[in-house]
Protein backbone atom coordinates (compact mmCIF):
# COMPACT_ATOMS: atom_id res chain seq x y z
CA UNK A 1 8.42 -14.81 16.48
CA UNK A 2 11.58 -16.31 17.00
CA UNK A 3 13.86 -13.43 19.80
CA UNK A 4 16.34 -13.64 16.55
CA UNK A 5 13.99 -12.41 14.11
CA UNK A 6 12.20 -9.91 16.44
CA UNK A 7 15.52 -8.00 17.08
CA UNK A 8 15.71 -8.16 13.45
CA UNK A 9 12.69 -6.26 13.52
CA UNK A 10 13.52 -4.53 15.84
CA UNK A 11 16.76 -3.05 14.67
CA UNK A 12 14.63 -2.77 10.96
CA UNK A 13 11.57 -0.67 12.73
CA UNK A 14 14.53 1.75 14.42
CA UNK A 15 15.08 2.55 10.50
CA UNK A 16 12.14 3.70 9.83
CA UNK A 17 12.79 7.09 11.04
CA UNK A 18 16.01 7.60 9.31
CA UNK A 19 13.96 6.58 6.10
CA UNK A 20 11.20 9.16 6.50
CA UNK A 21 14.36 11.92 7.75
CA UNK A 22 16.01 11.31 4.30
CA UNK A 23 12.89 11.95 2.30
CA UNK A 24 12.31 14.97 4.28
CA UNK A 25 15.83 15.91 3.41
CA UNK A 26 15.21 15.32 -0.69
CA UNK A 27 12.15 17.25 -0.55
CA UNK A 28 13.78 20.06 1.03
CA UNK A 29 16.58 19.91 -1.49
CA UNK A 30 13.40 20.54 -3.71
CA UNK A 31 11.78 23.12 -1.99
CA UNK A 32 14.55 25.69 -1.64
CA UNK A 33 16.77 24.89 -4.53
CA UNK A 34 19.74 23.43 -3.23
CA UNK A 35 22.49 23.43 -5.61
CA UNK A 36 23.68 20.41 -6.35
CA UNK A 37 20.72 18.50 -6.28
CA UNK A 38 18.34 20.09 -9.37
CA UNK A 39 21.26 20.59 -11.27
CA UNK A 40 22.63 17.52 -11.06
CA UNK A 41 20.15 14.88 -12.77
CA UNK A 42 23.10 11.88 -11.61
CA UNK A 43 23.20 12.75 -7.84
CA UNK A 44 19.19 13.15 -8.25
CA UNK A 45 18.16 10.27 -9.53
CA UNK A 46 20.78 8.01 -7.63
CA UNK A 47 19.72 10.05 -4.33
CA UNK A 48 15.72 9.10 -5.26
CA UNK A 49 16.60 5.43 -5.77
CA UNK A 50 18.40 5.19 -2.41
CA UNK A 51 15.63 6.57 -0.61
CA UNK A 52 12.59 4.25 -2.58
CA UNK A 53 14.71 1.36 -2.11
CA UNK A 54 15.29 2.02 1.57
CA UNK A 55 11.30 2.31 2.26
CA UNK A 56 10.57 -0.85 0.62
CA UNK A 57 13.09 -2.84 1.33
CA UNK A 58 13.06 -2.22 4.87
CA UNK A 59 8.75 -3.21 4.26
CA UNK A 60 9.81 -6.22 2.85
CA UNK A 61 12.43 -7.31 4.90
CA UNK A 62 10.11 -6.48 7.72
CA UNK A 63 7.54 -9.31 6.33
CA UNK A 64 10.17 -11.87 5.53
CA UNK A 65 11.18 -11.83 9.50
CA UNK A 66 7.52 -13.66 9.73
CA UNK A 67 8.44 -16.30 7.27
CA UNK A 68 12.08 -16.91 8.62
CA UNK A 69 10.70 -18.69 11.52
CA UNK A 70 8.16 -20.89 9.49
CA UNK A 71 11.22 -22.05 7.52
CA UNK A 72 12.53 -25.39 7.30
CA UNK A 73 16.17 -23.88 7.73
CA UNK A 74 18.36 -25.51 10.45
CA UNK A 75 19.34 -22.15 12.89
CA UNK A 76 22.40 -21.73 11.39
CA UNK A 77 20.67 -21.04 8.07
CA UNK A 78 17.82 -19.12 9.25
CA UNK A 79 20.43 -17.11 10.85
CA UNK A 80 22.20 -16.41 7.77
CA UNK A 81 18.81 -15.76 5.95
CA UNK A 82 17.91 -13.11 8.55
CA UNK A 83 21.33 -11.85 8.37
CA UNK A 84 21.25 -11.23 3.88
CA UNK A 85 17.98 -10.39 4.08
CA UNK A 86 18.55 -7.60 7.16
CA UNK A 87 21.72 -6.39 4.97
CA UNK A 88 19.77 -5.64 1.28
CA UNK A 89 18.11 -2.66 2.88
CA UNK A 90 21.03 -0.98 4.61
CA UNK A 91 23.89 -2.11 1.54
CA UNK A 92 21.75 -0.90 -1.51
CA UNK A 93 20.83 2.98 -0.41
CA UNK A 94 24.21 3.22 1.14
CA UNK A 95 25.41 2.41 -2.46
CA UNK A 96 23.18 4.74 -4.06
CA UNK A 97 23.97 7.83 -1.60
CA UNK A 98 27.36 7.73 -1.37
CA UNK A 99 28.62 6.81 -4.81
CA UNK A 100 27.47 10.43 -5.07
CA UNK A 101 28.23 12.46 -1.93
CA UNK A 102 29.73 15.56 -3.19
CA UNK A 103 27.54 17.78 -5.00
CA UNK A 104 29.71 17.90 -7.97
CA UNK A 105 29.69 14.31 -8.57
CA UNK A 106 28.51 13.87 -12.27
CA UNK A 107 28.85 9.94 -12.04
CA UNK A 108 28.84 6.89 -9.41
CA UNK A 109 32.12 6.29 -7.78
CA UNK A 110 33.14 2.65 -6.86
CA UNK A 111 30.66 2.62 -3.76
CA UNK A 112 28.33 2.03 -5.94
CA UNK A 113 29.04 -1.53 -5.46
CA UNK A 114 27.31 -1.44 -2.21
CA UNK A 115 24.35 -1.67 -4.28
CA UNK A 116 25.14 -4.64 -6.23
CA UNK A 117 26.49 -6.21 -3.01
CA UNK A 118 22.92 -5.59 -1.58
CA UNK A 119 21.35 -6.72 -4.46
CA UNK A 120 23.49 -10.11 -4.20
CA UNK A 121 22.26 -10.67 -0.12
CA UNK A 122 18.86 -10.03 -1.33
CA UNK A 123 18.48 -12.44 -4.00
CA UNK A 124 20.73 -15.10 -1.81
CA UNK A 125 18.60 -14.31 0.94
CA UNK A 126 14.93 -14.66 -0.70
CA UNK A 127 15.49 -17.17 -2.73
CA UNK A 128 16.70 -19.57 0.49
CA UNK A 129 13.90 -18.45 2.39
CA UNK A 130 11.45 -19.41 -0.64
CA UNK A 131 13.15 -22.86 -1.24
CA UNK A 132 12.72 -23.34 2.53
CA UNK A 133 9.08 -22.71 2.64
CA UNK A 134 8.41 -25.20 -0.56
């Protein structure tokens, strides 16, 4: 692997942790009944999506390091791929956590565009690394 793409990795595997600490934190909003959390199906469901999305988007962008280097992309793009695809899995959960960060919160506020804004680098970002690999 390219030194690019393995701090990529790098910087990814550091995430892992904070990943597995925020699914420890949901299930212990479970466990003792935090209010909030239950009683607030919006906050809930948003809060469960931004975890699942971090774990396998951090997976995936974890593989797609590997296939950066194989690319036909000049460095500049390959760069830039590494770059959108490194950005999906920190963008998107931000989105989904802090759109609804105060327990009250019975519906997204604007952050929630973090998501679609992670949503945007990871299509822009797989679909040049694809092309490049055709």
């Amino acid at each position: 692997m390219s030194p690019s793409s393995l701090s990529a990795a790098g910087v990814l595997l550091i995430t892992v942790p904070l990943v597995a600490f925020g699914g420890v934190s949901l299930l212990s909003f479970l466990m003792r009944n935090v209010p909030g959390y239950l009683d607030n199906p919006v906050r809930r469901g948003l809060w469960r999506a931004g975890h699942a999305h971090a774990g396998v988007l951090v997976l995936f962008a974890l593989v797609a390091m590997v296939y950066v280097d194989q690319s036909g992309l000049p460095e500049g793009g390959k760069a830039l791929t590494r770059t959108l695809i490194v950005a999906a899995p920190i963008l998107m959960p931000l989105g989904f956590f802090l759109s609804v960060v105060r327990p009250g919160d019975t519906k997204p506020s604007r952050l929630i565009w973090l998501t679609v804004a992670g949503g945007v680098c990871l299509a822009a970002g797989t679909l040049t690394l694809g092309i490049s690999l055709l």
